[in-house]
Protein backbone atom coordinates (compact mmCIF):
# COMPACT_ATOMS: atom_id res chain seq x y z
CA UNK A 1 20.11 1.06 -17.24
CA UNK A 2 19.60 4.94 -17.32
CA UNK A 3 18.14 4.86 -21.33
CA UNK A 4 14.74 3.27 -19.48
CA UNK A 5 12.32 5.73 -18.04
CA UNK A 6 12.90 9.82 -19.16
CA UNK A 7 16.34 9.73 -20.28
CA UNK A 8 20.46 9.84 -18.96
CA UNK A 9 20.10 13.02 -16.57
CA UNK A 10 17.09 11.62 -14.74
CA UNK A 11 18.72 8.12 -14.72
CA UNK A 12 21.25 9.90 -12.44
CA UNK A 13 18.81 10.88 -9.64
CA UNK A 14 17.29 14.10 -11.40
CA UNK A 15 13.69 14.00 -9.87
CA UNK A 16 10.60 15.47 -11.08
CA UNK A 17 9.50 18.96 -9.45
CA UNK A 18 6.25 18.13 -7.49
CA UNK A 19 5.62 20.86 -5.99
CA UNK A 20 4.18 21.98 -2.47
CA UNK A 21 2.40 19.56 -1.17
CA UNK A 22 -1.35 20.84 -0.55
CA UNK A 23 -3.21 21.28 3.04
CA UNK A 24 -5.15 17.34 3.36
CA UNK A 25 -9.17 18.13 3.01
CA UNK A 26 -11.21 16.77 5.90
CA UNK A 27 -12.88 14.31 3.54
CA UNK A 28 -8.87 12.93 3.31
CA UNK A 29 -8.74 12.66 6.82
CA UNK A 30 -11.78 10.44 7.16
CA UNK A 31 -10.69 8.55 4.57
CA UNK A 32 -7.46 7.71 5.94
CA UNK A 33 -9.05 7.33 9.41
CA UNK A 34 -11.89 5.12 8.51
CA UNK A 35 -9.61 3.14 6.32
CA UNK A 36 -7.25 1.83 8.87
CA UNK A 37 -10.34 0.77 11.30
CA UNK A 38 -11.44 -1.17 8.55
CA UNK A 39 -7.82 -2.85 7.61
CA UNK A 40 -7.07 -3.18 11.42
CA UNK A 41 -10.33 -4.70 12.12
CA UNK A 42 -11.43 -2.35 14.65
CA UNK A 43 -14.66 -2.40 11.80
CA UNK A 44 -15.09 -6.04 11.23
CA UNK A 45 -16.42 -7.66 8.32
CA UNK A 46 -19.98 -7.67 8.43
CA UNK A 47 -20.15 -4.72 10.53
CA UNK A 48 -22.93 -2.15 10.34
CA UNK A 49 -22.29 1.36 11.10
CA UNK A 50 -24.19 5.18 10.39
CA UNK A 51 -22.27 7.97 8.42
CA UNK A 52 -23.27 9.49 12.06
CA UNK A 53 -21.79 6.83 14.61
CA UNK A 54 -18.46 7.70 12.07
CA UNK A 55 -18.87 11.49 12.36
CA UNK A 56 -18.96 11.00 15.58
CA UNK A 57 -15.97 8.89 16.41
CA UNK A 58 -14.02 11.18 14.14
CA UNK A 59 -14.87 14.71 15.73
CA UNK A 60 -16.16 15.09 11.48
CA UNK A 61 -19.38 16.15 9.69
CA UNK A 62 -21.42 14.13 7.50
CA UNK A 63 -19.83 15.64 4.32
CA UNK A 64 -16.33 14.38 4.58
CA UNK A 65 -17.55 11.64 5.79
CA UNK A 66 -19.87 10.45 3.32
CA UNK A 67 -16.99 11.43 0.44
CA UNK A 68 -14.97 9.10 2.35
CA UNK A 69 -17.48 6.19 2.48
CA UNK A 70 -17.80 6.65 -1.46
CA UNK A 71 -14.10 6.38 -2.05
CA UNK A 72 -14.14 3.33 0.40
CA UNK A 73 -17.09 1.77 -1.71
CA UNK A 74 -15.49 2.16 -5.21
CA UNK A 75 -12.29 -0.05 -3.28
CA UNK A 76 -14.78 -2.44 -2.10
CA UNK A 77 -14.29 -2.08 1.46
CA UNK A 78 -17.87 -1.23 2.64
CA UNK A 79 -21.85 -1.71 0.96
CA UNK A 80 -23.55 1.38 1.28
CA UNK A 81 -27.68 0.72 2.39
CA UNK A 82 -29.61 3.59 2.31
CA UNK A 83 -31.97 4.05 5.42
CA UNK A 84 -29.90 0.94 7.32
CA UNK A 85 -26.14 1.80 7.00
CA UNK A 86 -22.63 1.06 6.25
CA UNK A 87 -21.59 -2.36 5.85
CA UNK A 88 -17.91 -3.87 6.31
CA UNK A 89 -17.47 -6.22 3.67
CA UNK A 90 -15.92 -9.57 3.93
CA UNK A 91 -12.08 -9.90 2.40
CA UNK A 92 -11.73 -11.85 -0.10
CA UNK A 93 -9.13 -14.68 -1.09
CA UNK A 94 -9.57 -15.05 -4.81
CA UNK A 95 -9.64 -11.13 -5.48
CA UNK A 96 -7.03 -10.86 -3.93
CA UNK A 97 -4.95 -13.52 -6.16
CA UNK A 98 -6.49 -11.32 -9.08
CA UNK A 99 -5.22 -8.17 -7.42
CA UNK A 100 -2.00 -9.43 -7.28
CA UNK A 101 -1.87 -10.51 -11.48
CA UNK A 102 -2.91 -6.51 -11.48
CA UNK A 103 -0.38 -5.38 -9.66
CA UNK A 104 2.71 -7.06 -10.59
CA UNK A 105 2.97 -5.25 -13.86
CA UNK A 106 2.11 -2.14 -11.81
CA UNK A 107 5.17 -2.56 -9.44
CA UNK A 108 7.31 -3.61 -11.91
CA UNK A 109 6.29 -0.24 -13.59
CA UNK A 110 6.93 1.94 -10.61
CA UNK A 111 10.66 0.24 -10.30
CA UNK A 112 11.73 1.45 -13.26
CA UNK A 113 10.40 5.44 -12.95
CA UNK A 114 11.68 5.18 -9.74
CA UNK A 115 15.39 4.35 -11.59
CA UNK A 116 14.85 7.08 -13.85
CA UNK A 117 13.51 9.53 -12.15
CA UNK A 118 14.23 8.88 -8.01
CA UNK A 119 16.60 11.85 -6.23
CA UNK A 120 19.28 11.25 -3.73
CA UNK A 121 17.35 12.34 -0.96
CA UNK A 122 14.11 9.35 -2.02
CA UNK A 123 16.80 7.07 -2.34
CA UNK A 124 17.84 7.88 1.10
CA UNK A 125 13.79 7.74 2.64
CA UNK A 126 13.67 4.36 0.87
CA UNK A 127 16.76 2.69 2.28
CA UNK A 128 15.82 4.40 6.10
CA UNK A 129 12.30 2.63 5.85
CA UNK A 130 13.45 -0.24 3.89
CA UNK A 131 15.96 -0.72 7.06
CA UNK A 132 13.30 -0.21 9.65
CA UNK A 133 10.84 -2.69 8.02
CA UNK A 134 13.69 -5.38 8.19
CA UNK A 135 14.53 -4.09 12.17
CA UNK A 136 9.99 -4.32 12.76
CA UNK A 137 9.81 -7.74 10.68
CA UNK A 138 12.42 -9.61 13.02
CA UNK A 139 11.04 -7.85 16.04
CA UNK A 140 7.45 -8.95 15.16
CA UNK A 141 5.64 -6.34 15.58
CA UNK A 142 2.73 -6.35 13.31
CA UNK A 143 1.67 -2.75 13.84
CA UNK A 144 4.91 -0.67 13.07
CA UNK A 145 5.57 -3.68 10.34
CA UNK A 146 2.40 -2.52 8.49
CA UNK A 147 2.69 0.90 9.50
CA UNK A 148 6.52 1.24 8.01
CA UNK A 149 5.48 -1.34 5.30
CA UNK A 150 2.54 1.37 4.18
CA UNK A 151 5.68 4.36 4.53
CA UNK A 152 7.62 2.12 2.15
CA UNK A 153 5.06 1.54 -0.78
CA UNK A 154 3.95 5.08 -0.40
CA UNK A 155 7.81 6.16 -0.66
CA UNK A 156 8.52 3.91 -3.67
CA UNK A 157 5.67 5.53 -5.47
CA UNK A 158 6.37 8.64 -4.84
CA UNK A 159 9.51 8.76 -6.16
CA UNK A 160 8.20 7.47 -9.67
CA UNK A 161 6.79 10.75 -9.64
CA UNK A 162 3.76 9.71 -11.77
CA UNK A 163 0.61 11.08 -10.52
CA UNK A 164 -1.55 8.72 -12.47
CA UNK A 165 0.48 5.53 -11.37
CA UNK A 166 0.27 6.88 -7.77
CA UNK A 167 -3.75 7.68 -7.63
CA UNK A 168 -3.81 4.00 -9.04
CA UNK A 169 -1.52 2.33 -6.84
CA UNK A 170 -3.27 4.10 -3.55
CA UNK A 171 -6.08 1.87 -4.28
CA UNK A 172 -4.51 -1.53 -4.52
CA UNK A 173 -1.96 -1.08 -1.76
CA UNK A 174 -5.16 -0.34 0.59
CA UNK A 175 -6.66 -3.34 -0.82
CA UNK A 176 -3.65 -5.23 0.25
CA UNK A 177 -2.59 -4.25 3.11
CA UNK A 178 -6.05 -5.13 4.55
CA UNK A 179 -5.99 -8.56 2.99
CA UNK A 180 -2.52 -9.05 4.73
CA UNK A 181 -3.53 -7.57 7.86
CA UNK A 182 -5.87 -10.38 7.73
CA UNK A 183 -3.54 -13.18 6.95
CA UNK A 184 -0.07 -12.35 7.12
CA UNK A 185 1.73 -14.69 9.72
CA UNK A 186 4.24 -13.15 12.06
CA UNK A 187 6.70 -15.64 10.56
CA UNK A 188 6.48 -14.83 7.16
CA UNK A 189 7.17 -10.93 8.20
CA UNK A 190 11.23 -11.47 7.75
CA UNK A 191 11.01 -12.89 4.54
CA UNK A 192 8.85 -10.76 3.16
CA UNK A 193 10.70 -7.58 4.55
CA UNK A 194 14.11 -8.75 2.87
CA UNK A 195 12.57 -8.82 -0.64
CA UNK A 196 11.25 -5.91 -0.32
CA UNK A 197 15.07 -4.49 1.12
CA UNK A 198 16.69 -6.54 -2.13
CA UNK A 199 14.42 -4.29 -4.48
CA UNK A 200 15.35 -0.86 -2.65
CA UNK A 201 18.88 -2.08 -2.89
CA UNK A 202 18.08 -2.59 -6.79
CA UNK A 203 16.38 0.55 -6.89
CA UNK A 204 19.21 2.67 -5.14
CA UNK A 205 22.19 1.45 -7.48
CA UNK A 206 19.98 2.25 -10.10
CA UNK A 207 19.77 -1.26 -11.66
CA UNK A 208 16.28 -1.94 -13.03
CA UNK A 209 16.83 -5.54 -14.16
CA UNK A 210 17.62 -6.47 -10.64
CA UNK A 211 15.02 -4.56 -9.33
CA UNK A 212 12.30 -6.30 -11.49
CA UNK A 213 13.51 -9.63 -10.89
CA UNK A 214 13.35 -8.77 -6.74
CA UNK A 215 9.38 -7.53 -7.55
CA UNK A 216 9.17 -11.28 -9.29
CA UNK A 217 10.57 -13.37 -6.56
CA UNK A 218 8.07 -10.91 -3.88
CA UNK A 219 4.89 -11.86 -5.98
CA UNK A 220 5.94 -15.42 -6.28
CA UNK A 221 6.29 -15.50 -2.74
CA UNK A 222 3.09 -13.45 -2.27
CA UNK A 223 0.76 -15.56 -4.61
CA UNK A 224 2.01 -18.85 -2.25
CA UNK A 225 1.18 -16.96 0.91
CA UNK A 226 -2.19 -15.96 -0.46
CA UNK A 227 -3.19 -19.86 -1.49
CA UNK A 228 -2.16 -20.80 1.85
CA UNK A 229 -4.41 -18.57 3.29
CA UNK A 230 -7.22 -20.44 1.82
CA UNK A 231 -6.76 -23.36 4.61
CA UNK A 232 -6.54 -20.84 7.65
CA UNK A 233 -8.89 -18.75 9.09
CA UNK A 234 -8.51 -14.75 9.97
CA UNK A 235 -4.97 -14.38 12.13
CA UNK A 236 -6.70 -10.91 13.36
């Protein structure tokens, strides 16, 4: 189990220095800001907005803004019209079954540096939010589900301690997580939150095999949920 990844002493919980992590630019606040309106919906699809109307909102000048609308339109979630706005796009079903063939070699990637390479202390975030998506899942509450859902990926990633898997993943976890926003049912929340606390169980006894097979059951169960999304409209 310990040979995959960097090597024996790292397969023992060994993480890789990262450093301090640095002050968050303005244009990163925006982002994150303008991000979540869009997943939660307070930005609709199809909704037109100004860089100004944003800046506004956001107490923020034009500049971060307008980096953060770039980054946004590179993930697909707006149209940028010059002279008539910002537009919301739609989400869309069948990318997101093609995100999902993308990512599953991505996760299944991140498992194993996270084997190698994860310290006692990630192992210790992961199980604490792993816990607490389980506890929002049965509770139903959509908003700390996503919320500690979001925690969780961005944990797991972070302890692969790969700065070019983690740049890439940013941008196809904020791709799903609006999709799911979208169409997630309530019901499917417990389900979904016990995979995910079977592969942080893998993860944590340092057992990549398991851990891969958990990430294979979750997109299996994820590629069903997105089909059957094609006969329902918008639960938000």
């Amino acid at each position: 189990m310990a040979g995959s990844g960097l090597g024996a002493a790292e397969g023992q919980g060994g993480s890789i220095p990262s450093g301090p992590r640095p002050a968050r630019s303005l244009a990163e606040t925006a982002y994150d800001a303008i991000e979540q309106m869009i997943i939660s919906r307070r930005l609709a699809p199809g909704a037109m907005v100004s860089e100004g109307e944003l800046g506004e909102e956001l107490a923020l000048g034009r500049t971060p803004v307008r980096e953060a609308l770039a980054r946004l339109k590179a993930i697909g979630f707006v149209e940028v019209h010059p002279r008539r706005g910002v537009l919301v796009t739609p989400v869309d079903i069948i990318k997101h079954l093609e995100l999902l063939e993308v990512r599953r070699p991505l996760d299944e990637t991140v498992a194993r540096c996270v084997v190698a390479r994860a310290s006692e202390a990630d192992v210790a975030t992961l199980r604490e939010r792993a816990s607490g998506l389980v506890a929002a899942a049965g509770a139903r509450d959509r908003e700390v589900y996503f919320r500690i859902k979001r925690s969780l990926h961005e944990a797991l990633v972070g302890a692969a301690y790969n700065p070019t898997l983690t740049s890439t993943m940013a941008a196809l976890h904020a791709q799903s997580r609006r999709f799911w926003y979208t169409y997630e049912p309530t019901a499917s929340f417990l389900d979904c939150a016990r995979i995910h606390a079977g592969i942080v169980a893998a993860v944590a006894a340092r057992d990549p095999e398991t851990a891969i097979a958990g990430i294979g059951s979750l997109f299996d169960f994820l590629d069903h949920m997105t089909r059957k999304a094609l006969d329902r409209r918008p639960l938000v």
